[in-house]
PDB file of N, CA and C in Angstrom:
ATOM      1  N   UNK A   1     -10.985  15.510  -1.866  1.00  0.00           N
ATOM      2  CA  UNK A   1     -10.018  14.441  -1.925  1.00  0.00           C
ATOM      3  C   UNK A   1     -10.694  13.205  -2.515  1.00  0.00           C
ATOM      4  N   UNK A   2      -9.485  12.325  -3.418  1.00  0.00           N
ATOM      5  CA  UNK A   2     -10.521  11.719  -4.459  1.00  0.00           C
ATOM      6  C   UNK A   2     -10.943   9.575  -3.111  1.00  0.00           C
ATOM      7  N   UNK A   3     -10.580  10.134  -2.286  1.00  0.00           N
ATOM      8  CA  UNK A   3     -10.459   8.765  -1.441  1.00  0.00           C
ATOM      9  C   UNK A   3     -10.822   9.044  -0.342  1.00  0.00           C
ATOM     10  N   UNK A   4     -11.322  10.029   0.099  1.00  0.00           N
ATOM     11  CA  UNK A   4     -12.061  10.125   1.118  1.00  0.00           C
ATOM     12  C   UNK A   4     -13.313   9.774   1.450  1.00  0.00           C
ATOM     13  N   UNK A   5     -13.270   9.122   2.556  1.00  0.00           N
ATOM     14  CA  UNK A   5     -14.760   8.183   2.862  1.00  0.00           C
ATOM     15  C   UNK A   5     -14.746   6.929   2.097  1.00  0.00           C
ATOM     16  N   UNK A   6     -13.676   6.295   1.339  1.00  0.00           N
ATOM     17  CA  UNK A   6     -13.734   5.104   0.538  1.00  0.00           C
ATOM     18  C   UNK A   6     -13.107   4.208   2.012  1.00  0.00           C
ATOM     19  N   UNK A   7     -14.092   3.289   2.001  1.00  0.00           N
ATOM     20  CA  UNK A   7     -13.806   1.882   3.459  1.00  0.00           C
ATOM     21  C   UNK A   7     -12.240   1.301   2.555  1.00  0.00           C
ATOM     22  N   UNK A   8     -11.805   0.661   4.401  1.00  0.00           N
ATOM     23  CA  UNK A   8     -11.185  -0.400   4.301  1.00  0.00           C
ATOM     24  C   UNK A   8     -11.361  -1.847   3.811  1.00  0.00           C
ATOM     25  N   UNK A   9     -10.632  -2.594   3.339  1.00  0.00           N
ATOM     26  CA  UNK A   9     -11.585  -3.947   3.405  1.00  0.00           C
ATOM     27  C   UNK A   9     -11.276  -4.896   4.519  1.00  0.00           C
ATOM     28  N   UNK A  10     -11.478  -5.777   4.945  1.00  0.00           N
ATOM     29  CA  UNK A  10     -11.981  -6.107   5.821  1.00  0.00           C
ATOM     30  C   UNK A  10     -10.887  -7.398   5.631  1.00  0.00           C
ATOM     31  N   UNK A  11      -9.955  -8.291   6.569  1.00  0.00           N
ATOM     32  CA  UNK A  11      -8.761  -8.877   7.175  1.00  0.00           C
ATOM     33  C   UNK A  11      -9.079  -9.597   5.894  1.00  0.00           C
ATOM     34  N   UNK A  12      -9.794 -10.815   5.415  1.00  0.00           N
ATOM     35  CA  UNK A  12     -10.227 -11.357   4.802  1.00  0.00           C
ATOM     36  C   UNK A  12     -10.521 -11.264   3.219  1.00  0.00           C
ATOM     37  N   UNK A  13     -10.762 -10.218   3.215  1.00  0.00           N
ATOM     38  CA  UNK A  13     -10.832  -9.285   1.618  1.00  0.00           C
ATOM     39  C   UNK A  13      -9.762  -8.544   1.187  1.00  0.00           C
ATOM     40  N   UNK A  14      -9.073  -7.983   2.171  1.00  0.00           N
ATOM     41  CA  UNK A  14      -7.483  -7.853   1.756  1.00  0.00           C
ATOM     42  C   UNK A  14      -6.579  -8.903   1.581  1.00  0.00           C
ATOM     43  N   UNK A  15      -6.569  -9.729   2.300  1.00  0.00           N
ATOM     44  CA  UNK A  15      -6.015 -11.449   1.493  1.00  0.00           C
ATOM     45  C   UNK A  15      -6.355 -11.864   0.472  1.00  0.00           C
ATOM     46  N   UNK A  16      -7.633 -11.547   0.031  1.00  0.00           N
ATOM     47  CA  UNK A  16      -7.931 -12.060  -1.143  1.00  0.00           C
ATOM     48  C   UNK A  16      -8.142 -10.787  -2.527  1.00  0.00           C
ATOM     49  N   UNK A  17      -7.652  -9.591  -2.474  1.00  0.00           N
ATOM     50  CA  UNK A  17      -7.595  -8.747  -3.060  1.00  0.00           C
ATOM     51  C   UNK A  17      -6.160  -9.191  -3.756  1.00  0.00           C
ATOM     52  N   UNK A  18      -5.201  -9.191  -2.638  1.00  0.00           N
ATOM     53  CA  UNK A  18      -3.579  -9.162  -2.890  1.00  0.00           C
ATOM     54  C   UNK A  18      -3.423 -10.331  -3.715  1.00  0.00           C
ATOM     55  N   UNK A  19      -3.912 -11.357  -3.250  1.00  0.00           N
ATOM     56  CA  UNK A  19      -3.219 -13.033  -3.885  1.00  0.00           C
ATOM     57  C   UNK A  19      -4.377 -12.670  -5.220  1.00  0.00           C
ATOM     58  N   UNK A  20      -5.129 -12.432  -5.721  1.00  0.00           N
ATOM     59  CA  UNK A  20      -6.235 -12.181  -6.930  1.00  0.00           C
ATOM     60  C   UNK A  20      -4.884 -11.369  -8.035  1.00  0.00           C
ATOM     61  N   UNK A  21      -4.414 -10.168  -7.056  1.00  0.00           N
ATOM     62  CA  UNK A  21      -3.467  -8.979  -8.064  1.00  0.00           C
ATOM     63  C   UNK A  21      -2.644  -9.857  -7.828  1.00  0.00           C
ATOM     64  N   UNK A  22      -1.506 -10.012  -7.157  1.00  0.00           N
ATOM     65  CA  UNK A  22      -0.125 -10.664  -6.826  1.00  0.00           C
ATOM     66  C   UNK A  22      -0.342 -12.244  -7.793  1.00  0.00           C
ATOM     67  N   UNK A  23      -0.908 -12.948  -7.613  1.00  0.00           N
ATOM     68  CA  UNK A  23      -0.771 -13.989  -8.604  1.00  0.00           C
ATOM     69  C   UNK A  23      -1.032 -14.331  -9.220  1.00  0.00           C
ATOM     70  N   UNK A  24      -2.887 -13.839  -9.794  1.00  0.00           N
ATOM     71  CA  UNK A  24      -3.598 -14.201 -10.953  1.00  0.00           C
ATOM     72  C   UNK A  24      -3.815 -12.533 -11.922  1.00  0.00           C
ATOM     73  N   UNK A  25      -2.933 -11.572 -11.370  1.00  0.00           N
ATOM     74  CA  UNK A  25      -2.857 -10.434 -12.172  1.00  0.00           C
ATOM     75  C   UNK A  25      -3.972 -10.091 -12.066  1.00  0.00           C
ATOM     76  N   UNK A  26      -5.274 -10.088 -11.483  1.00  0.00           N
ATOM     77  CA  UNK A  26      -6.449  -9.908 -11.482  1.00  0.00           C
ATOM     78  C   UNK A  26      -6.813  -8.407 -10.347  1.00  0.00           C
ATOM     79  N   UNK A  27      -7.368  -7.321 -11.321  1.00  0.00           N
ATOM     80  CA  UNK A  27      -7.740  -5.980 -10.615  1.00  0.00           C
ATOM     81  C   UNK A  27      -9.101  -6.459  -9.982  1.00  0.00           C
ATOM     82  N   UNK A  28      -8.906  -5.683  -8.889  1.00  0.00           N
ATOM     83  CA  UNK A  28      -9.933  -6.425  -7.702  1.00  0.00           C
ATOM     84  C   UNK A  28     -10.955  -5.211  -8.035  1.00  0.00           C
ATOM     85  N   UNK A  29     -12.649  -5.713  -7.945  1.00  0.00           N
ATOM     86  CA  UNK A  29     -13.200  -5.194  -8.376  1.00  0.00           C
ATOM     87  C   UNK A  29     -14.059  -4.163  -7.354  1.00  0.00           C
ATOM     88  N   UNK A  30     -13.048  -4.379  -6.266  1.00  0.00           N
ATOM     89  CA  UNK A  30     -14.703  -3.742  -4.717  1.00  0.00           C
ATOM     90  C   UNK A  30     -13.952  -2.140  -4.570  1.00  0.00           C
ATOM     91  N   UNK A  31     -14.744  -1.606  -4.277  1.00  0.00           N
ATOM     92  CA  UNK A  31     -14.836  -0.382  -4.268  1.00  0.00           C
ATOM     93  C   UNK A  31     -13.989   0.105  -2.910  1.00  0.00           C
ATOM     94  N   UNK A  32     -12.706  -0.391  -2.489  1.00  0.00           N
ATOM     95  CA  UNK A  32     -12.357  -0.348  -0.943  1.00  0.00           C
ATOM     96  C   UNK A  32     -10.957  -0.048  -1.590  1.00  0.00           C
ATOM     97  N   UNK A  33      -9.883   0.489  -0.254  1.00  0.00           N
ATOM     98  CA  UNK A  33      -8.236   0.770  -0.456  1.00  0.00           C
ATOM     99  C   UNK A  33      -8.104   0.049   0.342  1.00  0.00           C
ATOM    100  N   UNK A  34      -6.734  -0.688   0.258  1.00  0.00           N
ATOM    101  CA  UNK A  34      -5.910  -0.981   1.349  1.00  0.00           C
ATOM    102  C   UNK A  34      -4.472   0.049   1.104  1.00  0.00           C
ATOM    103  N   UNK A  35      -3.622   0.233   2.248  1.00  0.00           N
ATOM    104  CA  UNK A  35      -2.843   1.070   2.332  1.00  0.00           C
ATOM    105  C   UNK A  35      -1.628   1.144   1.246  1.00  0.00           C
ATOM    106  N   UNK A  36      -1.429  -0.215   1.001  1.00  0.00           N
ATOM    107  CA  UNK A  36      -0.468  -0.457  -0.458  1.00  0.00           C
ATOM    108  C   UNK A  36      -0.943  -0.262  -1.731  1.00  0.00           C
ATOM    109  N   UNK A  37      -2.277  -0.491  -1.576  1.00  0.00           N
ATOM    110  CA  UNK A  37      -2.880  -0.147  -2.967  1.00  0.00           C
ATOM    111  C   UNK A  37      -3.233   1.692  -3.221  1.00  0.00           C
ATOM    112  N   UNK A  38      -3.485   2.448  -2.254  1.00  0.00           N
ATOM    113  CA  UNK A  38      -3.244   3.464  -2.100  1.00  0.00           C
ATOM    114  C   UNK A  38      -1.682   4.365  -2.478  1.00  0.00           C
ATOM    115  N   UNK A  39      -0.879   3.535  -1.557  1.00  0.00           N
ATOM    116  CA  UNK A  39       0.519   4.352  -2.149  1.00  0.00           C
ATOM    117  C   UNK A  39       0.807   3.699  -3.487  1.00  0.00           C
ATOM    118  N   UNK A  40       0.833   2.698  -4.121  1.00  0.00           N
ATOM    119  CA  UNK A  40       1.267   2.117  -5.501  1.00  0.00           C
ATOM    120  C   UNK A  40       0.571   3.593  -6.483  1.00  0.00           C
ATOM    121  N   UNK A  41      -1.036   3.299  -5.880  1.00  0.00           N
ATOM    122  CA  UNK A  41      -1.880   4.676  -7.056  1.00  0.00           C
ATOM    123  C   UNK A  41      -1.413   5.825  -6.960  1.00  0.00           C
ATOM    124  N   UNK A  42      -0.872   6.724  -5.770  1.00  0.00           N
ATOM    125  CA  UNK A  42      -0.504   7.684  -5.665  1.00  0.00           C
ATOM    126  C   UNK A  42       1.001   7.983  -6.489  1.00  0.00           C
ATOM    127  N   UNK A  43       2.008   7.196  -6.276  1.00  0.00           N
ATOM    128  CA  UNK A  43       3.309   7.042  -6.667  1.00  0.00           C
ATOM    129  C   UNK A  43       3.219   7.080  -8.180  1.00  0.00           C
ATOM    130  N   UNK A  44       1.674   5.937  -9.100  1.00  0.00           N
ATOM    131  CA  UNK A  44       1.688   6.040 -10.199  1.00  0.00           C
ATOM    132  C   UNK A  44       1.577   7.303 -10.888  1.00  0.00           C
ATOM    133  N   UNK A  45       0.688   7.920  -9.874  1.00  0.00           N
ATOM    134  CA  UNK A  45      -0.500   9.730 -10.419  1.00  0.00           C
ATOM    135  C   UNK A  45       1.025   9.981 -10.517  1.00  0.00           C
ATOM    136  N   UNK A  46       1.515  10.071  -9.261  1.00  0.00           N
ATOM    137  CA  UNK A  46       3.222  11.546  -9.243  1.00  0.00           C
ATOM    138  C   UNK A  46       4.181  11.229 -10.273  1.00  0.00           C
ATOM    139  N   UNK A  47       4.132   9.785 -11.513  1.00  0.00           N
ATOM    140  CA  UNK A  47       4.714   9.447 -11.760  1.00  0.00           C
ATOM    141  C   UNK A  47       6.466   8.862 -11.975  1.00  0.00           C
ATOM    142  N   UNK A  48       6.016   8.175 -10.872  1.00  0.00           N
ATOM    143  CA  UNK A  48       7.508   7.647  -9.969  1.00  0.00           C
ATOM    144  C   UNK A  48       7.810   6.472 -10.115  1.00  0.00           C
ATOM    145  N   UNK A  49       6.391   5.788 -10.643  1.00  0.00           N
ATOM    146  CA  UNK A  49       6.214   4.282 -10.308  1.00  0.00           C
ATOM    147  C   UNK A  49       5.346   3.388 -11.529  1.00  0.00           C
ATOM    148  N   UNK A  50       5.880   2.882 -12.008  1.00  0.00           N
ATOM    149  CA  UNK A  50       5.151   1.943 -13.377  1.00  0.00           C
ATOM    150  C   UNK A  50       4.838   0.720 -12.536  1.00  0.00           C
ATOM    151  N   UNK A  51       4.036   0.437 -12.328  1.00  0.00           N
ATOM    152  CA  UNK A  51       3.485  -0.458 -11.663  1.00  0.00           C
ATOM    153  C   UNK A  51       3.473  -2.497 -13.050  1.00  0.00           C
ATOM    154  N   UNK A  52       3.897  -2.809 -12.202  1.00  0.00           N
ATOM    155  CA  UNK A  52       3.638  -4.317 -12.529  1.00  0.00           C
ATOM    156  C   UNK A  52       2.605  -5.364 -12.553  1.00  0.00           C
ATOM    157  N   UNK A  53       1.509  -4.783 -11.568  1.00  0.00           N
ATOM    158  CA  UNK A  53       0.820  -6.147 -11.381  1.00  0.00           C
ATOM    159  C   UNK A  53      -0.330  -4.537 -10.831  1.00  0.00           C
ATOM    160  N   UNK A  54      -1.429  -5.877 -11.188  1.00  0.00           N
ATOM    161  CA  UNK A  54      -2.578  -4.494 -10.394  1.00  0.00           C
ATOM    162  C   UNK A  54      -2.351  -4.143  -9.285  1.00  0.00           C
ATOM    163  N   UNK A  55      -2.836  -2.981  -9.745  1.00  0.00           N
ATOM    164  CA  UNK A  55      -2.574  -2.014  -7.766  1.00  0.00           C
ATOM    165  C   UNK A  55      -3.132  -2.785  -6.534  1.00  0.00           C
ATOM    166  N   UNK A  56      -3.805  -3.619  -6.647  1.00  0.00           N
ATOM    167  CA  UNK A  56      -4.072  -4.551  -5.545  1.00  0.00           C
ATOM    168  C   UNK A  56      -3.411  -5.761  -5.388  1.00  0.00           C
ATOM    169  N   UNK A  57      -2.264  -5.825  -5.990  1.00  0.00           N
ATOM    170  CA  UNK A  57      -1.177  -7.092  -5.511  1.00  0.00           C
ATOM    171  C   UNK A  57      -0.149  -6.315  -5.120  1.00  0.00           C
ATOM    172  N   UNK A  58       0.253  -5.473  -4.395  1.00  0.00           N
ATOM    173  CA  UNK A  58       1.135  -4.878  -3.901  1.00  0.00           C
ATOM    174  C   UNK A  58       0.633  -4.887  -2.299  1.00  0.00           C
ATOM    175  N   UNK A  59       1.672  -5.284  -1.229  1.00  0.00           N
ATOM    176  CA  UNK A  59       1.935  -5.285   0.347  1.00  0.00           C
ATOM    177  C   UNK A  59       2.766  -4.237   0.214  1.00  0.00           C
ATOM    178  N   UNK A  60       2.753  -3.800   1.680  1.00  0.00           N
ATOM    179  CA  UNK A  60       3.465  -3.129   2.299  1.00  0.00           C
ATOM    180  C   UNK A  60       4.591  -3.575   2.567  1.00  0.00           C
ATOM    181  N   UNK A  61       5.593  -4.564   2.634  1.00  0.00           N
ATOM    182  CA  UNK A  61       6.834  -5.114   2.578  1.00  0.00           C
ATOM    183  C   UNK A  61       7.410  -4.866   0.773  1.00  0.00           C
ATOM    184  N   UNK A  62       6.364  -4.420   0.013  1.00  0.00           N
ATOM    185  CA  UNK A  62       6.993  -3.833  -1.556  1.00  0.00           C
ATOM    186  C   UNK A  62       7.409  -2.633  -1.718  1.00  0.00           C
ATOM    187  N   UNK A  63       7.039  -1.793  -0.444  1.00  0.00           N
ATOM    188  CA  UNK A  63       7.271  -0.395  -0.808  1.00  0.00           C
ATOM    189  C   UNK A  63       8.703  -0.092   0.527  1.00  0.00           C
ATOM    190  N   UNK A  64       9.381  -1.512   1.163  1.00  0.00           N
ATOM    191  CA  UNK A  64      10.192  -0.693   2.224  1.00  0.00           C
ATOM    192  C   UNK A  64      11.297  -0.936   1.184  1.00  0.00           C
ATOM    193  N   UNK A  65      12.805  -0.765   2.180  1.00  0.00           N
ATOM    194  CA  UNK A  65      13.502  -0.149   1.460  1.00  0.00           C
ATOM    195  C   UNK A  65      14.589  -1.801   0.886  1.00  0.00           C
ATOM    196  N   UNK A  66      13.533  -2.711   1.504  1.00  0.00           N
ATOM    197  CA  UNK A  66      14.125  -3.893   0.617  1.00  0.00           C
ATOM    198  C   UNK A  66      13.022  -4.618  -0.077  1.00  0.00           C
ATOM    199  N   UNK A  67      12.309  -3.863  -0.684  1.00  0.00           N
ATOM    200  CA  UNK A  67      10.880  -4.288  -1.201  1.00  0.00           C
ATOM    201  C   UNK A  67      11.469  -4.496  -2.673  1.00  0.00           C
ATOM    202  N   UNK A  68      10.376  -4.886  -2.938  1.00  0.00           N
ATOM    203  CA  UNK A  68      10.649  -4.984  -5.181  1.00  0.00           C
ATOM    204  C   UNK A  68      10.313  -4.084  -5.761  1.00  0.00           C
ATOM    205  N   UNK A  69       9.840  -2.885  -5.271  1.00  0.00           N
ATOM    206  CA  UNK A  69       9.032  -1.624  -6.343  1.00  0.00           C
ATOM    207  C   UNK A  69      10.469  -1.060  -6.517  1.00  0.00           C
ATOM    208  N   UNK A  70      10.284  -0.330  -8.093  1.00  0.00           N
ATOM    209  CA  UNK A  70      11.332   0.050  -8.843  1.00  0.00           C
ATOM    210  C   UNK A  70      10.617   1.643  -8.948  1.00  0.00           C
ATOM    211  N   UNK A  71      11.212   2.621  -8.296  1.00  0.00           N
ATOM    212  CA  UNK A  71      10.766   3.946  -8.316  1.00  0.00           C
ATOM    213  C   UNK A  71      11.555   4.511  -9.407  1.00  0.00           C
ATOM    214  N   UNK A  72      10.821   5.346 -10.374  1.00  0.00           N
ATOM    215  CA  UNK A  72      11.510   6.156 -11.061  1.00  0.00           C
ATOM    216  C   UNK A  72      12.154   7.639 -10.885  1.00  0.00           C
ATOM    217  N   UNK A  73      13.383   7.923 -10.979  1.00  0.00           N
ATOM    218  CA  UNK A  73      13.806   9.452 -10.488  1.00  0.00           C
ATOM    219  C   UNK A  73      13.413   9.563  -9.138  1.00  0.00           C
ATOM    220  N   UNK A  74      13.161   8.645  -8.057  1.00  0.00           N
ATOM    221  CA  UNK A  74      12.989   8.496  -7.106  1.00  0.00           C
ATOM    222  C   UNK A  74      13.845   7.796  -6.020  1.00  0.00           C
ATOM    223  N   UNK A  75      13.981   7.641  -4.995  1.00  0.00           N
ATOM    224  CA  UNK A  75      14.451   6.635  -3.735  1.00  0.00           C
ATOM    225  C   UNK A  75      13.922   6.902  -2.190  1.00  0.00           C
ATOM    226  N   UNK A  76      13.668   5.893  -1.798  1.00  0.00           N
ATOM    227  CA  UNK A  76      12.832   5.705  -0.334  1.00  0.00           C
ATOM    228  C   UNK A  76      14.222   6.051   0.770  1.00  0.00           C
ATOM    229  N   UNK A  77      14.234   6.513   1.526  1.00  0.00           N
ATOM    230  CA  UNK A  77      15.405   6.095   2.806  1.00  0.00           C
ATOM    231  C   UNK A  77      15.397   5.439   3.716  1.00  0.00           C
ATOM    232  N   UNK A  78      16.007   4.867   4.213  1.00  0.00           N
ATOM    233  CA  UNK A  78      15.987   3.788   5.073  1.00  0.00           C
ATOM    234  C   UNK A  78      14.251   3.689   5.871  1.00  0.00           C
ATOM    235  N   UNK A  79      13.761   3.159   6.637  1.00  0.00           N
ATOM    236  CA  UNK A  79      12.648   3.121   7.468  1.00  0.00           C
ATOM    237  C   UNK A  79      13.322   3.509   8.742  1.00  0.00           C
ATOM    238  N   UNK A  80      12.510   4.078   9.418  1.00  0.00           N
ATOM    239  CA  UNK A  80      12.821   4.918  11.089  1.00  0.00           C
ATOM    240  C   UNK A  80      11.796   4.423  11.998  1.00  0.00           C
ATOM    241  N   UNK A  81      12.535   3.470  13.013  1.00  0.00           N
ATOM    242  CA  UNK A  81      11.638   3.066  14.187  1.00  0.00           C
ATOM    243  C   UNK A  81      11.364   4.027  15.067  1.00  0.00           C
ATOM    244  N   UNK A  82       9.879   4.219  15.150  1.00  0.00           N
ATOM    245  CA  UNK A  82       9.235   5.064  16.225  1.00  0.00           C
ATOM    246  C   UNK A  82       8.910   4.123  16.937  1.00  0.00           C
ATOM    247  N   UNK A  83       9.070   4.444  18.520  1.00  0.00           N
ATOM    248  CA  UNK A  83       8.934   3.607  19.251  1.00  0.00           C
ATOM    249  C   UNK A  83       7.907   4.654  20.182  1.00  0.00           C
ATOM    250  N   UNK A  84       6.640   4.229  20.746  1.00  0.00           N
ATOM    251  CA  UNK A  84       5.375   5.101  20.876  1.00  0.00           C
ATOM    252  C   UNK A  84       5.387   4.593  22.680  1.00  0.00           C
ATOM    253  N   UNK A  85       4.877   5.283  23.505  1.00  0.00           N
ATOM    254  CA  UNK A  85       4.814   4.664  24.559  1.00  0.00           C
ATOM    255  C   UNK A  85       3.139   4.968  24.962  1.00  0.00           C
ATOM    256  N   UNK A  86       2.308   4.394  25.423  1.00  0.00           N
ATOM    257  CA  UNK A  86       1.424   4.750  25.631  1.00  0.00           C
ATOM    258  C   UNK A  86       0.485   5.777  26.502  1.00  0.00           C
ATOM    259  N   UNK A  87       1.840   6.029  27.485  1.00  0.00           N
ATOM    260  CA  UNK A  87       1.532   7.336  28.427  1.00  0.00           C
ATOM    261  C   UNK A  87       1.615   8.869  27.604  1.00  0.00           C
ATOM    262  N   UNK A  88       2.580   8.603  26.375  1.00  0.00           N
ATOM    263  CA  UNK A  88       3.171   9.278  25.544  1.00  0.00           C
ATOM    264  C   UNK A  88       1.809  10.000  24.812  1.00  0.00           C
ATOM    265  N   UNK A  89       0.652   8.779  25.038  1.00  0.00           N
ATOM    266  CA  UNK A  89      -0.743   9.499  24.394  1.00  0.00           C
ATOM    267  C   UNK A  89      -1.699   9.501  24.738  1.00  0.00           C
ATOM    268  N   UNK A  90      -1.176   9.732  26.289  1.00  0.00           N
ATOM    269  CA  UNK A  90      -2.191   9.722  26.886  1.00  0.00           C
ATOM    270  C   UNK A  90      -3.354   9.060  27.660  1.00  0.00           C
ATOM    271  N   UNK A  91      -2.361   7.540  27.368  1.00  0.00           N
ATOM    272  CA  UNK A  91      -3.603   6.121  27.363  1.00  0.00           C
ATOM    273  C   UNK A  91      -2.856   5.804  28.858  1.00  0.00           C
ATOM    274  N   UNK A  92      -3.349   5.615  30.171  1.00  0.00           N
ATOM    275  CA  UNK A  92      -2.787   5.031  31.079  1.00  0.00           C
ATOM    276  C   UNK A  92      -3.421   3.549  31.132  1.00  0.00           C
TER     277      UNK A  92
END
């Protein structure tokens, strides 16, 4: 798998990854995923998704189902609240 073992970045470096792509169009250069920049790349590979701005100016509020990403031959369905309880896993 081509992302396995690649780190997170860190609260701080994902703020400044996103606002770098999201407003100065600027591809962030560190070797890390965040979870939006992950699905934007994947969606691009399956070709679903022409991406706008580097893969690192994309949040997770772009990919719900009132986000701005424009899927091709594609559509998201609504989002589904899971509601988790913690006994549910075991955690008392």
């Amino acid at each position: 798998m081509k992302f396995h073992g690649i780190p997170n970045p860190t609260e701080w470096t994902m703020i400044e990854e996103v606002i770098e792509g999201r407003l100065f169009h600027i591809q962030s250069k560190n070797k890390d995923y965040t979870c939006s920049k992950l699905i934007a790349e994947t969606y691009e590979i399956l070709g679903i998704f022409q991406p706008s701005l580097p893969l690192n100016g994309y949040m997770p509020s772009d990919f719900s189902t009132g986000g701005k990403v424009s899927l091709h031959n594609a559509a998201l369905s609504e989002e589904q609240l899971i509601s988790l309880q913690l006994e549910d896993m075991g955690v008392n």
